[in-house]
Protein backbone atom coordinates (compact mmCIF):
# COMPACT_ATOMS: atom_id res chain seq x y z
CA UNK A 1 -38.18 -77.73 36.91
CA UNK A 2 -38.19 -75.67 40.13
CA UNK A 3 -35.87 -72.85 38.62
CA UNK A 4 -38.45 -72.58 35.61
CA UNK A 5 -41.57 -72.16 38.32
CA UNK A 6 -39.42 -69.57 40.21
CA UNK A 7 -38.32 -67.99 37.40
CA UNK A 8 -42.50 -67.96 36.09
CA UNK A 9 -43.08 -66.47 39.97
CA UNK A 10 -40.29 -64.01 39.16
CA UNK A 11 -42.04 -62.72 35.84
CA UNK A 12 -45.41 -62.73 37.07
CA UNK A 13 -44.40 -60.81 40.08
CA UNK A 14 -42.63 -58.23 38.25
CA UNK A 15 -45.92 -57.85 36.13
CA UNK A 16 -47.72 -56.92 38.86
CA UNK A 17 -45.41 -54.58 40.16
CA UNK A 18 -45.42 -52.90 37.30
CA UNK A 19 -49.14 -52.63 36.36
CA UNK A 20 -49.36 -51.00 40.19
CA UNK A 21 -47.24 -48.41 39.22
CA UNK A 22 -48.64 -47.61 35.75
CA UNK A 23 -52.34 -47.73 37.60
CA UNK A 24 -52.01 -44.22 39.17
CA UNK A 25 -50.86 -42.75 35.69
CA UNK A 26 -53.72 -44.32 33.83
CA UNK A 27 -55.77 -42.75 36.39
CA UNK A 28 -54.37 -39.30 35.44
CA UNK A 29 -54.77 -40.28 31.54
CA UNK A 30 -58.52 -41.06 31.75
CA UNK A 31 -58.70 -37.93 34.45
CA UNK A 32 -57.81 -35.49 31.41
CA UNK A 33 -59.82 -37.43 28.98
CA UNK A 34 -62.98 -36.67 31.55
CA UNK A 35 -62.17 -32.82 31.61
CA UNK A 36 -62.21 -32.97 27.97
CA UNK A 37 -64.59 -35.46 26.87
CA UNK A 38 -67.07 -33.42 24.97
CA UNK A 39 -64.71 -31.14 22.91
CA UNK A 40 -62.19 -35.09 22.22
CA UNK A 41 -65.44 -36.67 21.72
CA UNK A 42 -66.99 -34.47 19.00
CA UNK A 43 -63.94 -33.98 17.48
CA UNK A 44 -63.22 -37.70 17.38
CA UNK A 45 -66.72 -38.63 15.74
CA UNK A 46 -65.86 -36.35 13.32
CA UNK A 47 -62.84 -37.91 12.65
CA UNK A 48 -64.03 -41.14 12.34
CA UNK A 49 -66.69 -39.63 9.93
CA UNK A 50 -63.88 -38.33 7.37
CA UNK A 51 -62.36 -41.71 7.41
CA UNK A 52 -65.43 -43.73 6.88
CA UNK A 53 -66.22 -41.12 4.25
CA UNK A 54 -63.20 -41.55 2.04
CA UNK A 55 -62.87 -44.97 2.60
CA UNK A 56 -66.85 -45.74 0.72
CA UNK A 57 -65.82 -43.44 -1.50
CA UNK A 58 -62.76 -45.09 -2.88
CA UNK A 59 -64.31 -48.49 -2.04
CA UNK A 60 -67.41 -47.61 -4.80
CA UNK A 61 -65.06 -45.58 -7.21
CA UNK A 62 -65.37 -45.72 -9.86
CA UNK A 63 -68.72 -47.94 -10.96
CA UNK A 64 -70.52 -48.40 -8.26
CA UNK A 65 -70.79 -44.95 -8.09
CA UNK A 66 -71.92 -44.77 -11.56
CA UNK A 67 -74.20 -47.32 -10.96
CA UNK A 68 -75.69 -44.93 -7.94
CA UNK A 69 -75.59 -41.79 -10.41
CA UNK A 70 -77.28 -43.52 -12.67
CA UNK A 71 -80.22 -44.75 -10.12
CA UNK A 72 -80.11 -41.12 -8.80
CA UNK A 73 -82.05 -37.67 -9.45
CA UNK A 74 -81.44 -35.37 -12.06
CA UNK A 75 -79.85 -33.41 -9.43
CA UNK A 76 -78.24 -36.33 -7.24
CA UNK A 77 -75.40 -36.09 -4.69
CA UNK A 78 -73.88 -38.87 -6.51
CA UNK A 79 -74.13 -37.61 -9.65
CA UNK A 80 -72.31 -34.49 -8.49
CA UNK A 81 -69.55 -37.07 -6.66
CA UNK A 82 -69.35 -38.39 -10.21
CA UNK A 83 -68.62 -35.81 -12.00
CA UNK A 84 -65.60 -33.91 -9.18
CA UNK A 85 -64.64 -36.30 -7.12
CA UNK A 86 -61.28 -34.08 -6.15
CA UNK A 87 -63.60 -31.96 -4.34
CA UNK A 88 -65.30 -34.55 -2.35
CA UNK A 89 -61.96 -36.20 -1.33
CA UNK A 90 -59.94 -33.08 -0.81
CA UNK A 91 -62.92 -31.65 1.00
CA UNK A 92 -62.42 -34.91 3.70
CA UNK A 93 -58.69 -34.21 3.40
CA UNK A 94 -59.13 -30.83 4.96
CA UNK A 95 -61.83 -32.19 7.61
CA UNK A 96 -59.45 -34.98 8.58
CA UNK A 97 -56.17 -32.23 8.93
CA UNK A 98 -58.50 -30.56 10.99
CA UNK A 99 -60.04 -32.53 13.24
CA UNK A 100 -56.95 -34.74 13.90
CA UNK A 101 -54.73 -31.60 14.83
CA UNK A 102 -57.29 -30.40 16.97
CA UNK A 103 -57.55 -33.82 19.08
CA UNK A 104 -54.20 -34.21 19.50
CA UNK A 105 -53.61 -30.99 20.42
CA UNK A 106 -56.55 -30.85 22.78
CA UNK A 107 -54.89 -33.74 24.91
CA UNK A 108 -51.77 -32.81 24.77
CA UNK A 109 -52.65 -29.33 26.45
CA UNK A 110 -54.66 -30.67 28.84
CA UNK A 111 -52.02 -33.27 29.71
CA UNK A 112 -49.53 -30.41 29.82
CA UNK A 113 -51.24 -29.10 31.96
CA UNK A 114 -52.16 -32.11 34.34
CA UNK A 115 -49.63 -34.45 34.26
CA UNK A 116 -45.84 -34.00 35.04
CA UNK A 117 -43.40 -33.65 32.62
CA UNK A 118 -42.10 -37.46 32.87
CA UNK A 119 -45.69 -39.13 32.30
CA UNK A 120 -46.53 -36.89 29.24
CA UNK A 121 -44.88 -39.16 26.75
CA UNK A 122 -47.20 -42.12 27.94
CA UNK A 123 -50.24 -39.83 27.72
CA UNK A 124 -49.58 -38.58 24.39
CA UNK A 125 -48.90 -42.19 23.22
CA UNK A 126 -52.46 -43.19 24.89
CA UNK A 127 -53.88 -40.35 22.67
CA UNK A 128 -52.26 -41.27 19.00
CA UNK A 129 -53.01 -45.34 19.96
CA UNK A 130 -57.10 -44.04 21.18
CA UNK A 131 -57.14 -42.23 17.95
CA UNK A 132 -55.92 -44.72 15.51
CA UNK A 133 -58.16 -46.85 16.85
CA UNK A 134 -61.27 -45.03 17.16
CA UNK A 135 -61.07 -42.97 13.86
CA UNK A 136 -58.71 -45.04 11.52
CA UNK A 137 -59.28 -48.35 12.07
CA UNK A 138 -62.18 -48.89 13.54
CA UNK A 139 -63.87 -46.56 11.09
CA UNK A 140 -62.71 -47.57 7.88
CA UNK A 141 -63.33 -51.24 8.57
CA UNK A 142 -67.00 -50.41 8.88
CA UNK A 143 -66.61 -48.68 5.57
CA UNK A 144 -65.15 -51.47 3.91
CA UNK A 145 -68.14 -54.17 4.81
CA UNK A 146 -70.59 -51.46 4.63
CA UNK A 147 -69.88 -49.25 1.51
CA UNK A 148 -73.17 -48.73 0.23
CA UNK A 149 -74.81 -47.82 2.81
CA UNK A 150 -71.89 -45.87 4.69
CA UNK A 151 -71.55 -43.72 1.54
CA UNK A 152 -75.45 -43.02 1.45
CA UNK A 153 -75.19 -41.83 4.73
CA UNK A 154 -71.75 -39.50 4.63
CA UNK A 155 -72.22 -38.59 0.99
CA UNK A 156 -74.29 -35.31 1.45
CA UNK A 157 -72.57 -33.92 4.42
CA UNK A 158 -69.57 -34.15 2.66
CA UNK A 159 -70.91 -32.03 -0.44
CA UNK A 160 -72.72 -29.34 1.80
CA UNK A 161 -69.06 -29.23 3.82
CA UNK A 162 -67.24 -28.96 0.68
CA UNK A 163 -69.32 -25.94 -0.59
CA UNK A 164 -68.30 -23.80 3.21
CA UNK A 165 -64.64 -25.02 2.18
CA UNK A 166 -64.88 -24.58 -1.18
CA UNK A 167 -61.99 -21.93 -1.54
CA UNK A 168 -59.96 -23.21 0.84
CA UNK A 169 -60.22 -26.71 -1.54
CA UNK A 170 -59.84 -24.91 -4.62
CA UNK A 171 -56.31 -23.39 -3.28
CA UNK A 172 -55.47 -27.27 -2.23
CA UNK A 173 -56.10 -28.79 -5.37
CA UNK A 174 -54.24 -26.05 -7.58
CA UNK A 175 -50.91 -26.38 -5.01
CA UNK A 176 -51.43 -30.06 -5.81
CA UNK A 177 -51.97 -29.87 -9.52
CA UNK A 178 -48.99 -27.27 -9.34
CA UNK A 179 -46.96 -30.12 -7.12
CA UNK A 180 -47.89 -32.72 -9.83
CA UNK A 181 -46.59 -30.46 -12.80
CA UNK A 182 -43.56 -29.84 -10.82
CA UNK A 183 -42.59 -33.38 -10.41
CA UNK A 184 -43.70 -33.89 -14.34
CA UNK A 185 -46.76 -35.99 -13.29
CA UNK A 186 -49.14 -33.96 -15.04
CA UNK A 187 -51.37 -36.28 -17.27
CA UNK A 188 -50.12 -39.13 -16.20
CA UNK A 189 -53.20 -41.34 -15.95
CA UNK A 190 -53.62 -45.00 -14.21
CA UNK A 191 -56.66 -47.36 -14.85
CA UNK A 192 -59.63 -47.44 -12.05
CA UNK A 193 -58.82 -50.96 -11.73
CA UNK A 194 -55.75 -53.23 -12.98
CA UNK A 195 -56.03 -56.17 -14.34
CA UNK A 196 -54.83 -58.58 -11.65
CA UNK A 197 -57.74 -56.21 -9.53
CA UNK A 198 -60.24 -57.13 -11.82
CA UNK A 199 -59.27 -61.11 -12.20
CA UNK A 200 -59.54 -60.79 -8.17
CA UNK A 201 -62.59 -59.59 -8.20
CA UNK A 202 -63.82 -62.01 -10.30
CA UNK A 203 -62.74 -64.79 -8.19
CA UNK A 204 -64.29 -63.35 -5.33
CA UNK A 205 -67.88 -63.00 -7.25
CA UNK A 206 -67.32 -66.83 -8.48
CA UNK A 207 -66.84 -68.03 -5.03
CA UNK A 208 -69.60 -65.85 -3.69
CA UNK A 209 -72.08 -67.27 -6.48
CA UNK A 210 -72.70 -64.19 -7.92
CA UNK A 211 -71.29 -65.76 -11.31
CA UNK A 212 -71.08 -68.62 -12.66
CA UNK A 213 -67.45 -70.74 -13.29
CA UNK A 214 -68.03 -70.52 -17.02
CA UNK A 215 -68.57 -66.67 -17.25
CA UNK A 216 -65.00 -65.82 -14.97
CA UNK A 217 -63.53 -68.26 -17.42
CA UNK A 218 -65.23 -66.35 -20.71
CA UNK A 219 -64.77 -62.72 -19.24
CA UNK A 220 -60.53 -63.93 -17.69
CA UNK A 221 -60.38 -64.67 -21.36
CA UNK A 222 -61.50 -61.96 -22.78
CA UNK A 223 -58.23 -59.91 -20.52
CA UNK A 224 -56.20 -62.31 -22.39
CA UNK A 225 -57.00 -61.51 -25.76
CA UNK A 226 -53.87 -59.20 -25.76
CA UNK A 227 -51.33 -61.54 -24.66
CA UNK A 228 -52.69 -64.24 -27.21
CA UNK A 229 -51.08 -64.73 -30.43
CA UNK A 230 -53.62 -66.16 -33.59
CA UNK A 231 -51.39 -69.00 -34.21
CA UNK A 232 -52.80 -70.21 -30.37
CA UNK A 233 -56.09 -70.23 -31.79
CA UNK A 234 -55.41 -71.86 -35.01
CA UNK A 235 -57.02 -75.16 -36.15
CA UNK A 236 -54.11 -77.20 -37.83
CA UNK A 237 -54.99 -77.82 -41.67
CA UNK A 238 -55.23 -81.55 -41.19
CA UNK A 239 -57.85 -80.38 -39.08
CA UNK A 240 -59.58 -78.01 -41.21
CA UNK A 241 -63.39 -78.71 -42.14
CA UNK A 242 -63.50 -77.03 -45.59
CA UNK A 243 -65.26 -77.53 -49.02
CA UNK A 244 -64.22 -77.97 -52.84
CA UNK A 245 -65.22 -74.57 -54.05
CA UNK A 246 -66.76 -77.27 -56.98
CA UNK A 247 -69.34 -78.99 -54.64
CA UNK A 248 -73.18 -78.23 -55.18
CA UNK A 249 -74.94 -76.32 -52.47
CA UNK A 250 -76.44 -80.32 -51.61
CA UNK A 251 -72.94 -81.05 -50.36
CA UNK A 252 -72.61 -77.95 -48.34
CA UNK A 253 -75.78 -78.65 -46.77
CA UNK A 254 -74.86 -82.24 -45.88
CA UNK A 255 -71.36 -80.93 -44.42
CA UNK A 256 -73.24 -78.74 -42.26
CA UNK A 257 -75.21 -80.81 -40.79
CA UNK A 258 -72.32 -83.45 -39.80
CA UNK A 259 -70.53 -80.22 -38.48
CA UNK A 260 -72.72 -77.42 -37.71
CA UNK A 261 -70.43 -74.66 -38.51
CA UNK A 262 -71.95 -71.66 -39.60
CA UNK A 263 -68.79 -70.75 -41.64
CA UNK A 264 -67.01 -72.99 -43.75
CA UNK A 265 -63.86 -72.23 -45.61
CA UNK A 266 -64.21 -72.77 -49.93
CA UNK A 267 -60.76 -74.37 -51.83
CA UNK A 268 -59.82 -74.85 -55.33
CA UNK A 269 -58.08 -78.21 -56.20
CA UNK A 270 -55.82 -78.07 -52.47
CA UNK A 271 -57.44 -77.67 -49.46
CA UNK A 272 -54.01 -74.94 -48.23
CA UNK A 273 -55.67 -73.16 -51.25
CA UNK A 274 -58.66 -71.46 -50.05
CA UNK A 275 -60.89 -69.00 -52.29
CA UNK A 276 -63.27 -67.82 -49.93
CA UNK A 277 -65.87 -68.45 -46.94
CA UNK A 278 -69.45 -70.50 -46.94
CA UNK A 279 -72.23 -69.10 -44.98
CA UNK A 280 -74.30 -71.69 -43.77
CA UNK A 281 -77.00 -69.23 -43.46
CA UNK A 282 -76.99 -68.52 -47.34
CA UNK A 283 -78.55 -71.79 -47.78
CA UNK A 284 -82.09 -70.11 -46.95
CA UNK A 285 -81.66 -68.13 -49.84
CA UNK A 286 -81.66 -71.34 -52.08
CA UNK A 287 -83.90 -73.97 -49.93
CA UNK A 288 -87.12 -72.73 -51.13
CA UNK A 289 -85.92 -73.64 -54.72
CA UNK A 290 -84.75 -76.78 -54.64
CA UNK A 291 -83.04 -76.82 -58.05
CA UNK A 292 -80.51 -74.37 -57.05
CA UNK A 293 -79.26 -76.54 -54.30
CA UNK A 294 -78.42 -79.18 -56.97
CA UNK A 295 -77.39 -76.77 -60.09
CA UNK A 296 -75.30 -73.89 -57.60
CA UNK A 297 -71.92 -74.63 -56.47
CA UNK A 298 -70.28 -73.43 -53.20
CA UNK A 299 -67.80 -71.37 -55.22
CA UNK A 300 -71.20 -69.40 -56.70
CA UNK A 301 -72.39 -68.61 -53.34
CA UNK A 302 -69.01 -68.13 -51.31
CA UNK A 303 -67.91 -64.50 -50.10
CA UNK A 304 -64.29 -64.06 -52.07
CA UNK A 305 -61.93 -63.24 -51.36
CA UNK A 306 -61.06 -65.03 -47.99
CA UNK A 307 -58.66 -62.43 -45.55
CA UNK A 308 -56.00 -64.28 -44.51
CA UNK A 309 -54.30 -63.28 -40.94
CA UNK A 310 -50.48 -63.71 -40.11
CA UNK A 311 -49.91 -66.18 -37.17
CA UNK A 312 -47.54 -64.24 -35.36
CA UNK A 313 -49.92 -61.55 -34.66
């Protein structure tokens, strides 16, 4: 037990030692942050305004930014993000080149020219950590949480920014079209959103109320519809409600009130040979006469002929 406390006494001691001799250098870190606060500090915010840009943009893309368009003036911002996105996001690409360059070399010249030689590794990693946190993280999170409202806000300064650097973004985005053709990605398309995104997302909207269990269940099965084969859907014939294409219209009528299906299938003789389909809503046609419904039999009124559908489909 004692050569566990010593060995805690040991650690703890070696600690301090060592945050002692990292204090002075800190001192000389936050000493060229001070000579260069204004310059980091605009360049920074501006940095953290690219980020928070693209991520609400990417966030809402692509319908919530339909839905905005949609809401918006004839001449909208959003309308105008709907319609080129590439030059809104290429546009923050460019800002976010920029900026970051010019931070990081801002500090490292002024560390350079501060700081010795052997503490300008821990000054430059200072800088990248105080960047990643204050325009990457930090930034983007508040995008995420806040997308609506973070795009209303960067949304027009991004399309007055990317009218100054409109030729510059035109040259980008033909190098990168070029790029793509080159690697023999042209026209290669992906959906907005997959389908495991969009059964997410539905999850998340059930367990946040905003729908209900049943419609996730009806809209999930609706995604389905592609992996389901017919025979899955099938009713067995033993199972089969279905009518002697010989019954009177008085029969059909009684069958559809036991079963209430608005579609019934017609046979002749065997019920695996069917003629056609009943329309329960034909019987209007013949209730206001009520001799028909005795004299007219299902096979009269019955659309023919019935499309039959192979189960392995």
């Amino acid at each position: 037990m004692e050569g566990v406390v010593n060995a805690g006494y040991g650690v703890i001691g070696q600690s301090i030692l060592l945050l002692r001799n990292a204090w002075p250098k800190t001192l000389q870190v936050l000493q060229v942050f001070k000579d260069q606060g204004l310059i980091l500090a605009a360049l920074l915010g501006l940095s953290a305004f690219f980020s928070m840009a693209e991520t609400s943009i990417t966030t809402l893309w692509p319908w919530k930014v339909r839905e905005l368009a949609e809401k918006d003036s004839e001449n909208g911002v959003f309308k105008t993000l709907r319609s080129d996105v590439t030059r809104f996001l290429t546009t923050i690409l460019i800002g976010t080149t920029v900026v970051n360059i010019g931070a990081t070399a801002l500090v490292t010249e002024a560390a350079t020219d501060n700081i010795r030689l052997a503490n300008l590794g821990m000054v430059e990693a200072f800088g990248k950590v105080a960047i990643l946190l204050l325009t990457e993280i930090t930034p983007k999170s508040i995008a995420v949480h806040n997308a609506t409202e973070v795009a209303r806000f960067v949304v027009r300064p991004v399309a007055w920014l990317s009218l100054v650097l409109y030729p510059v973004g035109r040259v980008v985005t033909y190098l990168s079209m070029g790029m793509l053709k080159i690697l023999g990605l042209k026209g290669i398309s992906e959906p907005y959103v997959t389908e495991d995104e969009l059964k997410l997302m539905l999850r998340g909207a059930e367990l946040s109320g905003a729908i209900e269990e049943e419609e996730q269940d009806m809209i999930e099965n609706v995604l389905e519809i592609k992996d389901t084969h017919v025979r899955e859907v099938m009713t067995p014939l033993v199972d089969v409600v279905a009518i002697d294409a010989s019954a009177i219209l008085i029969d059909f009528h009684t069958l559809w009130v036991t079963h209430q299906y608005s579609r019934v299938p017609v046979f002749e003789q065997r019920v695996d040979n069917i003629v056609g389909i009943a329309y329960a809503m034909d019987l209007l046609d013949y209730a206001q006469k009520g001799e028909l419904l005795e004299t007219t039999t299902v096979g009269d009124m019955a659309h023919k002929p019935a499309y039959f559908v192979p189960g392995n489909l």
